[in-house]
N, C-alpha and C. Protein backbone atom coordinates (compact mmCIF):
# COMPACT_ATOMS: atom_id res chain seq x y z
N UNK A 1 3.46 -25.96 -3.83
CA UNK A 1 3.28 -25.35 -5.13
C UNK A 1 1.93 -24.62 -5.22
N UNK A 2 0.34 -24.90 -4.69
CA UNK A 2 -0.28 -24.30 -4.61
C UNK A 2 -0.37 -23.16 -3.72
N UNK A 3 0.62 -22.72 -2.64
CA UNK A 3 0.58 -21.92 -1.96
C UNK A 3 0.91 -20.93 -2.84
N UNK A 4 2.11 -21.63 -3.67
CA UNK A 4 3.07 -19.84 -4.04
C UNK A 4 1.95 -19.46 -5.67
N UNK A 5 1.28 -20.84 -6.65
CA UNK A 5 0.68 -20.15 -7.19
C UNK A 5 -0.68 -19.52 -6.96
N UNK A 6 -1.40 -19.88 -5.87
CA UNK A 6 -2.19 -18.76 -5.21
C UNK A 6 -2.04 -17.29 -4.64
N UNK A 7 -0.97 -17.22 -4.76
CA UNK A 7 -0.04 -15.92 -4.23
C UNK A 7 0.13 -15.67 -5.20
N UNK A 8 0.52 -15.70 -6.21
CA UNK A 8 0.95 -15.31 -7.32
C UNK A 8 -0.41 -15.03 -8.21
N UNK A 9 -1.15 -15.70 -8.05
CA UNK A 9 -2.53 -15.42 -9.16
C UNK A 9 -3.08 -14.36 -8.22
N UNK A 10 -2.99 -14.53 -6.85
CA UNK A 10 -4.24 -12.99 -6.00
C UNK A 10 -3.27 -11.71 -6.42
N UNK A 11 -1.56 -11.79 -6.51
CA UNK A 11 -1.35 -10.50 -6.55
C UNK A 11 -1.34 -9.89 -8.04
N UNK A 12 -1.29 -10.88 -8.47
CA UNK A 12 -1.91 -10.89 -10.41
C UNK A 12 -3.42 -9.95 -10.38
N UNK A 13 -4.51 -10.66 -9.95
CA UNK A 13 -5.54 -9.68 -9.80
C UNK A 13 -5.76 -8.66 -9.40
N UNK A 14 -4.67 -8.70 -8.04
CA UNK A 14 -4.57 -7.22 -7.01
C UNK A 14 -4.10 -6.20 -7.96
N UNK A 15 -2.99 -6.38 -8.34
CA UNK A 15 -2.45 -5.55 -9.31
C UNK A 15 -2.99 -4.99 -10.57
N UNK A 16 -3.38 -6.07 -11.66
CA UNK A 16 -4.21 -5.63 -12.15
C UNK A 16 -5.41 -5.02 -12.02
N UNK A 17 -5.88 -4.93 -11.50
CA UNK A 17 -7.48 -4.11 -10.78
C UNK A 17 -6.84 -2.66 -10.51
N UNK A 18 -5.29 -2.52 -9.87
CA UNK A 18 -4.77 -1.03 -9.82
C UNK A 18 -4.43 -0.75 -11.24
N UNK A 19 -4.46 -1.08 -12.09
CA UNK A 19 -3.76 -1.12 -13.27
C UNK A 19 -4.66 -0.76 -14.13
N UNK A 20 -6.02 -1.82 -14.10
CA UNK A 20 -7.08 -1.19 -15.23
C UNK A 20 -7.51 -0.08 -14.23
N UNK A 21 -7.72 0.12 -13.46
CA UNK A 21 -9.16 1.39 -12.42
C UNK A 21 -7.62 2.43 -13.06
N UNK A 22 -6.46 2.48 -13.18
CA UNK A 22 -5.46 3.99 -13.08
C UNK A 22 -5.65 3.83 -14.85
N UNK A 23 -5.99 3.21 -15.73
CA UNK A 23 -5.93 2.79 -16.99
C UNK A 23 -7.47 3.77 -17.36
N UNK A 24 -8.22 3.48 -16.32
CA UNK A 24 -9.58 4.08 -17.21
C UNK A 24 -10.24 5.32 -16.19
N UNK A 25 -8.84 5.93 -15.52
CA UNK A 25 -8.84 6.88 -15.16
C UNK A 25 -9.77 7.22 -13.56
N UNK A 26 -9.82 6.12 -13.11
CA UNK A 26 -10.87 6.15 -11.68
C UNK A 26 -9.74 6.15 -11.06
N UNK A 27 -8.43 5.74 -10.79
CA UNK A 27 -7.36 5.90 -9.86
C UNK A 27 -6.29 6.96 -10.09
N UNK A 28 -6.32 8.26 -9.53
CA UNK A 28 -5.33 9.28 -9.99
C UNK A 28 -4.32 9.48 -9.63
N UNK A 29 -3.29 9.87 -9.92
CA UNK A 29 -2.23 9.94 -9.21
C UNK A 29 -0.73 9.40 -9.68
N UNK A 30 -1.17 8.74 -10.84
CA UNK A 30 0.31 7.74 -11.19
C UNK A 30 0.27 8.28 -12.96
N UNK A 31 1.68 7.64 -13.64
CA UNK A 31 2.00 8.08 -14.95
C UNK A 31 0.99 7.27 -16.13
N UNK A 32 0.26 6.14 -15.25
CA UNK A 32 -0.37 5.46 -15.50
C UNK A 32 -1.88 6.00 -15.94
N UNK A 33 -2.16 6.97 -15.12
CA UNK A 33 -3.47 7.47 -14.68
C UNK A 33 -3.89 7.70 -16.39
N UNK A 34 -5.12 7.30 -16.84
CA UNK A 34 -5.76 7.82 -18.15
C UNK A 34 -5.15 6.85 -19.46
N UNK A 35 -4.36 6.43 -19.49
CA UNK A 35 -3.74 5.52 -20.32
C UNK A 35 -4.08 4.20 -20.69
N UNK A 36 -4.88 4.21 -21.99
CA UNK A 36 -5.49 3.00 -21.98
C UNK A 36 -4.81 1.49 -22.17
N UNK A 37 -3.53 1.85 -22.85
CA UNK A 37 -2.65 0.94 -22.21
C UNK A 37 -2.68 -0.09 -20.93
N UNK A 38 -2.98 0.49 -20.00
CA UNK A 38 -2.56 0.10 -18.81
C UNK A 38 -4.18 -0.32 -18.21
N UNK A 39 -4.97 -0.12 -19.15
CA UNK A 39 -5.91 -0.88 -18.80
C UNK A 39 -6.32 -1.71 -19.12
N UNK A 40 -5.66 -2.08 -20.39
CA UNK A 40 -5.65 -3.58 -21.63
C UNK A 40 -4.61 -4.33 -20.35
N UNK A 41 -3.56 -3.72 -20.15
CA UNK A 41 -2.41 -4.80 -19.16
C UNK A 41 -3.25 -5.10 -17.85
N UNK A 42 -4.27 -4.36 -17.18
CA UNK A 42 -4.49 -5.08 -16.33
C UNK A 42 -5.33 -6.13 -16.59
N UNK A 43 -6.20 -5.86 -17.57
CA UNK A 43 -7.28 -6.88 -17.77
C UNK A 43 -6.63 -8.12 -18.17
N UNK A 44 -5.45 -7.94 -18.88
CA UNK A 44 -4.87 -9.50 -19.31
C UNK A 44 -3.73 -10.36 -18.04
N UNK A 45 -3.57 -8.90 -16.73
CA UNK A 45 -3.11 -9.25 -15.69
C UNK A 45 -4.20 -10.03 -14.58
N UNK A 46 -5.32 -9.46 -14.55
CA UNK A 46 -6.45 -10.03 -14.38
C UNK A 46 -6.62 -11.49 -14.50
N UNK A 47 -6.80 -11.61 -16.00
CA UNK A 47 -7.12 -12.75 -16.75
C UNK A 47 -5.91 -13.91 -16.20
N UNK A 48 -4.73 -13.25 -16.19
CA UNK A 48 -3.74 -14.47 -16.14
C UNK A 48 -3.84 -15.07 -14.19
N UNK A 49 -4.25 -14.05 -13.23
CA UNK A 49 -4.13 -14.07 -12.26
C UNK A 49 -5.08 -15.13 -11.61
N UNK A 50 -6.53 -15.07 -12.22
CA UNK A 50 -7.75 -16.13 -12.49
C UNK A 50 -7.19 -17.20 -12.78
N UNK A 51 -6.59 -17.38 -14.06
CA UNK A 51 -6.34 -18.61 -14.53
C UNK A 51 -5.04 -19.33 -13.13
N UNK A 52 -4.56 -18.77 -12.48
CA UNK A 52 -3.47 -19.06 -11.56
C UNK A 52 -4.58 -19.81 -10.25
N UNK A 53 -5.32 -18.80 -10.22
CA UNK A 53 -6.10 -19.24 -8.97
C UNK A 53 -6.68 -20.43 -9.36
N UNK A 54 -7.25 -20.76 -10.23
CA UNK A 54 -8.19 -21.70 -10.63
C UNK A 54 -7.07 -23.32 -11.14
N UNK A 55 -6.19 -22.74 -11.47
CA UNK A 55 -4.97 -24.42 -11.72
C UNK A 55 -4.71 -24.34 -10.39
N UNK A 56 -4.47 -23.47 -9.30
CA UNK A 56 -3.72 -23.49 -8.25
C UNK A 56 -4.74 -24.45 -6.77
N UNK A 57 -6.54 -23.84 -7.60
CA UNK A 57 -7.36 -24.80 -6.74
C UNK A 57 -8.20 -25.79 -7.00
N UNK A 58 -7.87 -26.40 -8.42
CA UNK A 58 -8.79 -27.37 -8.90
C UNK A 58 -8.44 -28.34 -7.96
N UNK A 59 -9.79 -29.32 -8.14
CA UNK A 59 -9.52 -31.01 -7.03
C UNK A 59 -8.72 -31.67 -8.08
N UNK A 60 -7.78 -32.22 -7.22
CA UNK A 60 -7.17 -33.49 -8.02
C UNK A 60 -7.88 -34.59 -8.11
N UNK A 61 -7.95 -35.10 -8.95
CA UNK A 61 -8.70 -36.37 -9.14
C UNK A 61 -7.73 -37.51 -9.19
N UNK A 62 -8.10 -38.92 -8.15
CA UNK A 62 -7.46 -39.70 -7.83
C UNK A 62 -7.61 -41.14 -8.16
N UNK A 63 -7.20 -41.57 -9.22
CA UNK A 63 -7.63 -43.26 -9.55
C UNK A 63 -7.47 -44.45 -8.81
N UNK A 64 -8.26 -45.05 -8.49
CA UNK A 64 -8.29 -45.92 -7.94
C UNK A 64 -7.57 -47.28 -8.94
């Protein structure tokens, strides 16, 4: 389970990072390009992709 949500939270960030940079117009080329839309979606693609990584690598804590 931590494999696939580590995979899932890096391509969350990967993506988003193409998403806000074509959102605030540094990546050209797509329908995307300039649309601030799509730079609110990456940042909250971002955000969700973090939060994946970080449940996906906290220590478990183990009671004795």
């Amino acid at each position: 389970m931590r494999i696939a949500l580590s995979i899932v939270g890096a391509l969350l960030v990967l993506f988003g990072g193409i998403w806000f940079l074509q959102g605030i117009n540094v990546l050209p080329g797509s329908f995307m390009t300039g649309q601030t839309r799509w730079a609110v979606y990456g940042c909250i693609a971002i955000a969700a992709g973090v939060v994946l990584l970080l449940q996906a690598n906290r220590r478990r804590t183990t009671s004795d």
